[in-house]
N, C-alpha and C. Protein backbone atom coordinates (compact mmCIF):
# COMPACT_ATOMS: atom_id res chain seq x y z
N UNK A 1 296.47 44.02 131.01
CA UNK A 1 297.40 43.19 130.29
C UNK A 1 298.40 44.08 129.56
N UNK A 2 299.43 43.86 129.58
CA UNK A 2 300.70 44.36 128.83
C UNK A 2 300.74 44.27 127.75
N UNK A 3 301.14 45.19 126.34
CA UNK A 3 301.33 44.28 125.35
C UNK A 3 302.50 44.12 125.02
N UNK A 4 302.38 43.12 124.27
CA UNK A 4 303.98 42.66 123.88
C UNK A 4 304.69 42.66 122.69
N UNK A 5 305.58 43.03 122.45
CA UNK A 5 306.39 43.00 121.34
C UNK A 5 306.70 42.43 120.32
N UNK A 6 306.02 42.83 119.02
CA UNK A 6 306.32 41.45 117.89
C UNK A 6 307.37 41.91 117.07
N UNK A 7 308.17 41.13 117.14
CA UNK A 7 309.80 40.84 116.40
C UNK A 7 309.64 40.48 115.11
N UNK A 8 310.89 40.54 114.11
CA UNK A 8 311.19 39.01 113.33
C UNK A 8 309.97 38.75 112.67
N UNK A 9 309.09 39.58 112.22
CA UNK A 9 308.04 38.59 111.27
C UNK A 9 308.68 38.55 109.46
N UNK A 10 308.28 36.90 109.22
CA UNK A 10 308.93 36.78 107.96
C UNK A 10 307.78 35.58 107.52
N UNK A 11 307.68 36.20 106.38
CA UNK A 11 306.86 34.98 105.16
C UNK A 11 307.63 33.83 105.04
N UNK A 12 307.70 32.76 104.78
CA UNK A 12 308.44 31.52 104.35
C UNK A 12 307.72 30.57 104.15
N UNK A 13 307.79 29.09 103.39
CA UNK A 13 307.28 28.25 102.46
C UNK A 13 306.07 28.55 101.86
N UNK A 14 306.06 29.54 101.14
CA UNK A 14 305.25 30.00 100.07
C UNK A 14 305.34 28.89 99.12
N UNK A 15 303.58 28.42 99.01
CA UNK A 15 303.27 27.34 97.75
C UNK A 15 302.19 27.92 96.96
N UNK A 16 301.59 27.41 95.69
CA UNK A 16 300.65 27.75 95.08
C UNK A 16 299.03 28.46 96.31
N UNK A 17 299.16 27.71 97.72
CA UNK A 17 298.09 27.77 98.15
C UNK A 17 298.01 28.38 99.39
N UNK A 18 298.99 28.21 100.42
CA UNK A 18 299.88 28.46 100.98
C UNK A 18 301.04 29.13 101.41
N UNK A 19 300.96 29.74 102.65
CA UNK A 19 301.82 30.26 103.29
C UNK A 19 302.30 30.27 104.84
N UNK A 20 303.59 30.78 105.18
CA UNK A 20 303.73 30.48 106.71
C UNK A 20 304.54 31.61 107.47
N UNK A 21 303.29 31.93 108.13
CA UNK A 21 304.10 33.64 109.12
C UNK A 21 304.67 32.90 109.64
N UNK A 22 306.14 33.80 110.08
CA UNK A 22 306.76 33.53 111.38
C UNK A 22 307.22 35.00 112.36
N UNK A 23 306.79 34.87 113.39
CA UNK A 23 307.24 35.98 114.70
C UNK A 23 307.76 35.81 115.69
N UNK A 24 308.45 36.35 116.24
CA UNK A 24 308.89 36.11 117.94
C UNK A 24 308.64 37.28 118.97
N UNK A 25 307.89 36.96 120.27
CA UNK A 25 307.88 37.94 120.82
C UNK A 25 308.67 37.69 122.05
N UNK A 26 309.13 39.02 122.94
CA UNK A 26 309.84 39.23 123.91
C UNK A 26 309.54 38.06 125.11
N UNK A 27 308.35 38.00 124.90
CA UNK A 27 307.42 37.19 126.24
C UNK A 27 306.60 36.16 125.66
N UNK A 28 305.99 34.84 126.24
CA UNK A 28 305.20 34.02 126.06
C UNK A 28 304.19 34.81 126.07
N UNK A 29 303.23 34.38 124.41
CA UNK A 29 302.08 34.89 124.40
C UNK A 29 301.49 34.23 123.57
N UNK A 30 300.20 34.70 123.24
CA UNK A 30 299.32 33.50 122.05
C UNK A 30 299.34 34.40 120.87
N UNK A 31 299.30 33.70 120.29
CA UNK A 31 299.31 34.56 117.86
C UNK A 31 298.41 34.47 117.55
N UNK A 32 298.31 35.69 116.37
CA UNK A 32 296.73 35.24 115.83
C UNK A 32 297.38 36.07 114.68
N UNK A 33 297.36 35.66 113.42
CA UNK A 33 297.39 36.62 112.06
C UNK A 33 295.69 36.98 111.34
N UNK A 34 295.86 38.25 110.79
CA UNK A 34 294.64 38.43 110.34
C UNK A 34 294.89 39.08 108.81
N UNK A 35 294.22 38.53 107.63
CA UNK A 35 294.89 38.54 106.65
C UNK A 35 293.53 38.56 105.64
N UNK A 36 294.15 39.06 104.42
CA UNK A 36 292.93 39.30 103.19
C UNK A 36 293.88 40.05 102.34
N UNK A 37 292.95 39.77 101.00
CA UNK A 37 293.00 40.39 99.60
C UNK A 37 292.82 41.86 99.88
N UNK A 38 292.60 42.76 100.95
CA UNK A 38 292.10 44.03 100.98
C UNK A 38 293.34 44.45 102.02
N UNK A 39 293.67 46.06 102.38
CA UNK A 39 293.99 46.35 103.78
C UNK A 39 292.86 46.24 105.05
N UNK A 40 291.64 45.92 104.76
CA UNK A 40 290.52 46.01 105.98
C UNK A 40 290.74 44.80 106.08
N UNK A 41 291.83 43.29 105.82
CA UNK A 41 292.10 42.35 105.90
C UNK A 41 290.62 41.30 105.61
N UNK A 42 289.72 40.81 107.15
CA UNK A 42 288.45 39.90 106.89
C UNK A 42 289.03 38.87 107.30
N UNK A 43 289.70 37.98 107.33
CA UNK A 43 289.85 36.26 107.35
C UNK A 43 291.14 36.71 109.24
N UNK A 44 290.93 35.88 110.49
CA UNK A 44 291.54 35.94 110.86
C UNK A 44 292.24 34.17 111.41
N UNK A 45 293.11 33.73 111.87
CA UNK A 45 293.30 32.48 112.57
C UNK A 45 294.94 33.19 114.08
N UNK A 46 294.18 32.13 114.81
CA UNK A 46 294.34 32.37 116.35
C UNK A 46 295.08 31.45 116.61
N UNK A 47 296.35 31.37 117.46
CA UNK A 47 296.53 30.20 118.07
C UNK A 47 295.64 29.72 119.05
N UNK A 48 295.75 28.24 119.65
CA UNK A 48 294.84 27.84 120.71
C UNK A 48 295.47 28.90 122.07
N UNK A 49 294.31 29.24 122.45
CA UNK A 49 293.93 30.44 124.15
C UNK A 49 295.63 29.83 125.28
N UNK A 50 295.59 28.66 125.14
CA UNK A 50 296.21 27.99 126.28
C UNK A 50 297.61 27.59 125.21
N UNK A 51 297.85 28.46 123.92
CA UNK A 51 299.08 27.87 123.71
C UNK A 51 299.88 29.15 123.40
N UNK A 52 300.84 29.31 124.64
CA UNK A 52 301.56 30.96 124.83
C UNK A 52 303.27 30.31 124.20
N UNK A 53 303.51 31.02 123.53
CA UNK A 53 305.06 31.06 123.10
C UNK A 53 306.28 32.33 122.96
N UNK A 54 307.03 32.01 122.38
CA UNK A 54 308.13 33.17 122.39
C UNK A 54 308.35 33.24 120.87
N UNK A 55 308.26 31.77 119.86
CA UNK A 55 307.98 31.80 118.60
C UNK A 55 306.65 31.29 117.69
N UNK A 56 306.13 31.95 116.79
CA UNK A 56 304.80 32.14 116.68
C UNK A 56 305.12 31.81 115.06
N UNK A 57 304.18 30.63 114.42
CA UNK A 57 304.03 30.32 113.48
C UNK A 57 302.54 29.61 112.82
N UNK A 58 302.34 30.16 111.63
CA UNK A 58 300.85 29.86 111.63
C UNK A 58 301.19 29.60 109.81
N UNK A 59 300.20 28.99 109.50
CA UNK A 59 300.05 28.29 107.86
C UNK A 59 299.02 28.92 107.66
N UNK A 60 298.96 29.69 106.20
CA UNK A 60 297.39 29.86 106.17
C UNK A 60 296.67 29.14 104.58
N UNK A 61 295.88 28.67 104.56
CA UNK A 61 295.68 27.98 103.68
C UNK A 61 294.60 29.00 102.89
N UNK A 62 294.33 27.75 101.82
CA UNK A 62 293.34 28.59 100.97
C UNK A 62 293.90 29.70 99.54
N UNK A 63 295.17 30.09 99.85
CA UNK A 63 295.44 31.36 99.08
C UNK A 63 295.33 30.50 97.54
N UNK A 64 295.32 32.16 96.98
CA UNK A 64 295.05 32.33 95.55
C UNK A 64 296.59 32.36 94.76
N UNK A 65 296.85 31.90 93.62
CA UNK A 65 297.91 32.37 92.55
C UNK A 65 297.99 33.71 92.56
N UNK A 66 298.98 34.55 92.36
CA UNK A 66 299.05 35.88 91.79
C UNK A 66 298.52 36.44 92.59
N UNK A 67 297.40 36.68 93.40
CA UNK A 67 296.92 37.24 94.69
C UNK A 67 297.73 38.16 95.82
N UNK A 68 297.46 39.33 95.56
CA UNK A 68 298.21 39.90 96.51
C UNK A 68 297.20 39.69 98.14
N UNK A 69 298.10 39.69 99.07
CA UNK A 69 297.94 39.34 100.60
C UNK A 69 297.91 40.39 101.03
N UNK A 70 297.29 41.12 102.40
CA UNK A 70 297.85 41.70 103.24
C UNK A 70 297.32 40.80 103.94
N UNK A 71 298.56 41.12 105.52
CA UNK A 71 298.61 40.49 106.63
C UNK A 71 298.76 41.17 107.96
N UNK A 72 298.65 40.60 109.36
CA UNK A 72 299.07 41.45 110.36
C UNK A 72 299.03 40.52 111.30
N UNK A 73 300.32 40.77 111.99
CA UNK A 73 300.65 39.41 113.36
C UNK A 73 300.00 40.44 114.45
């Protein structure tokens, strides 16, 4: 398998709880962000196997106030 190119990633509608990656890659493919309070991240979410795109957006719920994030598309 090839890999493919992730573009364009940007945070946007940041709420108290809430947040929403956005990416684009060169080619239809499936997303998955993997994210935590640490850099060894821990928490990941996947798009569905059978859902390939060119723009890639995911919500992640749960977050904390004041909480710093790391993330990775």
């Amino acid at each position: 398998m090839q890999a493919v190119t992730i573009q364009n990633v940007s945070v946007c509608n940041v709420t108290d709880s809430t947040a929403m990656i956005l990416w684009t890659t060169a080619a239809a493919a499936g997303g998955q962000v993997d994210f935590g309070v640490t850099p060894a991240l821990g928490t990941s979410f996947a798009q569905p196997i059978d859902t390939l795109n060119v723009l890639h957006a995911v919500v992640l719920h749960g977050l904390q106030v004041r909480q710093l994030y790391y993330f990775r598309v």
